[in-house]
C-alpha atoms as a PDB file:
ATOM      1  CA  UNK A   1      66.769  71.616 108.213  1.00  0.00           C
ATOM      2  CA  UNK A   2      66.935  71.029 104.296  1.00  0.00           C
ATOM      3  CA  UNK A   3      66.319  73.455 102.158  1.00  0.00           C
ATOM      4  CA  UNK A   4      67.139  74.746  98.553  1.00  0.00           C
ATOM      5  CA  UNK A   5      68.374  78.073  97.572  1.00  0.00           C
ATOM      6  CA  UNK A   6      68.857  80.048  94.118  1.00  0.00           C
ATOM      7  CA  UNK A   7      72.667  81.505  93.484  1.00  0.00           C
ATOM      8  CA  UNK A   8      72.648  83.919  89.983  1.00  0.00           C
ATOM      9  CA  UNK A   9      75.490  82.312  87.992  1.00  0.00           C
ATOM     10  CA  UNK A  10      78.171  84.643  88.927  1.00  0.00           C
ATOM     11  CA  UNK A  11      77.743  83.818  92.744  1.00  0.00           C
ATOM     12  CA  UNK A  12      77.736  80.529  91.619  1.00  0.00           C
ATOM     13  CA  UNK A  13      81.367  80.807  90.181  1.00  0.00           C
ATOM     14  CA  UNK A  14      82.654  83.129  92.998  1.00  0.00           C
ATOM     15  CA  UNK A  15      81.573  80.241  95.730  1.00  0.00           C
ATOM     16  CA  UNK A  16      82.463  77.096  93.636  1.00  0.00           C
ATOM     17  CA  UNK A  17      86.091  78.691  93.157  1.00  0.00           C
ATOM     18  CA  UNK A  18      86.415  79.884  96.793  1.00  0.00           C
ATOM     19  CA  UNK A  19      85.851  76.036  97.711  1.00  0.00           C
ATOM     20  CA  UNK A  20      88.054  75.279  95.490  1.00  0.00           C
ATOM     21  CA  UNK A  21      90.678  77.057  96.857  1.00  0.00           C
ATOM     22  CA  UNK A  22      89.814  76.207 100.746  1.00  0.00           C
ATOM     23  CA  UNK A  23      88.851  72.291 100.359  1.00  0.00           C
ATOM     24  CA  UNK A  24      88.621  72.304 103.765  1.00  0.00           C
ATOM     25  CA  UNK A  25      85.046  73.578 104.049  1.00  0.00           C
ATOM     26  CA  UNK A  26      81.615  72.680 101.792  1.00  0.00           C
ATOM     27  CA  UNK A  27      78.729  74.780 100.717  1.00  0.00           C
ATOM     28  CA  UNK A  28      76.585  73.892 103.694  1.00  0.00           C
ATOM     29  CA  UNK A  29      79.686  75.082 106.011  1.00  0.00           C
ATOM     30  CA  UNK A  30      80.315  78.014 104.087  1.00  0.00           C
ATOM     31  CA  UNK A  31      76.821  79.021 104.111  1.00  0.00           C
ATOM     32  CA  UNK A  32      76.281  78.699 107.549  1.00  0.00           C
ATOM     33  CA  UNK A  33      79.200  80.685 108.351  1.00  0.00           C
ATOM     34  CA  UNK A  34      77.681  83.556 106.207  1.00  0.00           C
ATOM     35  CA  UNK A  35      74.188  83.340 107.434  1.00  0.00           C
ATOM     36  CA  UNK A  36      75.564  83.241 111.372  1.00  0.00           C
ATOM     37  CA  UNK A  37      77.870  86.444 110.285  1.00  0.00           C
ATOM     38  CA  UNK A  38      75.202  88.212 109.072  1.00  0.00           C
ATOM     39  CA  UNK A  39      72.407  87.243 111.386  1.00  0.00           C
ATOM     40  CA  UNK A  40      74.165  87.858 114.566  1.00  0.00           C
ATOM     41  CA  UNK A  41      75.311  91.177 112.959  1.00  0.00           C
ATOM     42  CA  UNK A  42      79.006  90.434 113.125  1.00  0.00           C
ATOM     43  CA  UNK A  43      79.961  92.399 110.541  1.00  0.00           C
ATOM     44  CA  UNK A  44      83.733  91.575 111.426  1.00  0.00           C
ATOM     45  CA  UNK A  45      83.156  87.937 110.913  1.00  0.00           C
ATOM     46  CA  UNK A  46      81.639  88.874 107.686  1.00  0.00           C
ATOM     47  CA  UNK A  47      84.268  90.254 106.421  1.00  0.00           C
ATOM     48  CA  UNK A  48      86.876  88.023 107.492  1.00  0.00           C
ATOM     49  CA  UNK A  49      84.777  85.301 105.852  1.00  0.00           C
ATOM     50  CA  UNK A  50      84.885  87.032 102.592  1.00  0.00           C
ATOM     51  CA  UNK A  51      88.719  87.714 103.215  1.00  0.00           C
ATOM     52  CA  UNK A  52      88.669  91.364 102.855  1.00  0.00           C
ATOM     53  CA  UNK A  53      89.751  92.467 106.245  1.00  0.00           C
ATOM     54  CA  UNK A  54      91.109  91.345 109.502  1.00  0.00           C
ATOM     55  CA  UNK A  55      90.286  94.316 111.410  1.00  0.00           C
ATOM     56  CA  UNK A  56      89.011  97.810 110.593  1.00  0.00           C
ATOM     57  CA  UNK A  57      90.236 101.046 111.694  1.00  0.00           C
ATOM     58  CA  UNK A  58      86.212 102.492 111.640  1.00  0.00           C
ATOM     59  CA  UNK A  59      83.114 101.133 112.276  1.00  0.00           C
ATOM     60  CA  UNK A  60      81.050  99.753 109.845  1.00  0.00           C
ATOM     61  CA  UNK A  61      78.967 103.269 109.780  1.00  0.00           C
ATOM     62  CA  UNK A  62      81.882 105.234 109.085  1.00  0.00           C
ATOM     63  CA  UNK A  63      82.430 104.914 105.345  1.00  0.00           C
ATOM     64  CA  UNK A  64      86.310 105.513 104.061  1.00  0.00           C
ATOM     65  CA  UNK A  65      84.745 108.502 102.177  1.00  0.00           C
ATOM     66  CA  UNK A  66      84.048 109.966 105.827  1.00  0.00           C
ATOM     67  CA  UNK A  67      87.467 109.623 106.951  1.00  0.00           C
ATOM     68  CA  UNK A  68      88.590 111.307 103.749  1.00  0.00           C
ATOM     69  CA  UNK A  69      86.403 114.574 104.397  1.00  0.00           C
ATOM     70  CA  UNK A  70      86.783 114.881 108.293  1.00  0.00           C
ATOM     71  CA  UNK A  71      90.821 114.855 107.105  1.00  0.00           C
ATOM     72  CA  UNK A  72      90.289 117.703 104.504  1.00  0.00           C
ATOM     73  CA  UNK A  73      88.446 119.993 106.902  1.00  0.00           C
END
């Protein structure tokens, strides 16, 4: 399928300079890696897509801000 889609100028900068750095992959690849992340609720694959981390210590319900209060009890 073909189809056009809007990205707000900053997005726009963030994804031209991530191909930029990963010539590798295009726009259509790096979109449909992001839409099959977030469809299939992989959160994981997510956020290994947007490089942030490998693997998590909590789940994706479990906020950092809840690991910080259930220590201070």
């Amino acid at each position: 399928m073909r189809t056009t889609i809007y990205l707000p100028n900053d997005l726009a900068r963030v994804v031209e300079a991530y191909l930029k750095e990963h010539p590798q992959t295009n726009l259509s690849a790096l979109v449909q890696e992001a839409l099959e992340a977030r469809l299939r609720r992989n959160p994981a694959a997510l956020l290994e897509l947007a490089g942030v981390v490998e693997k998590a210590s909590g789940s994706a319900g479990e906020g950092a801000e809840d690991r910080l209060h259930r220590r201070e009890r």
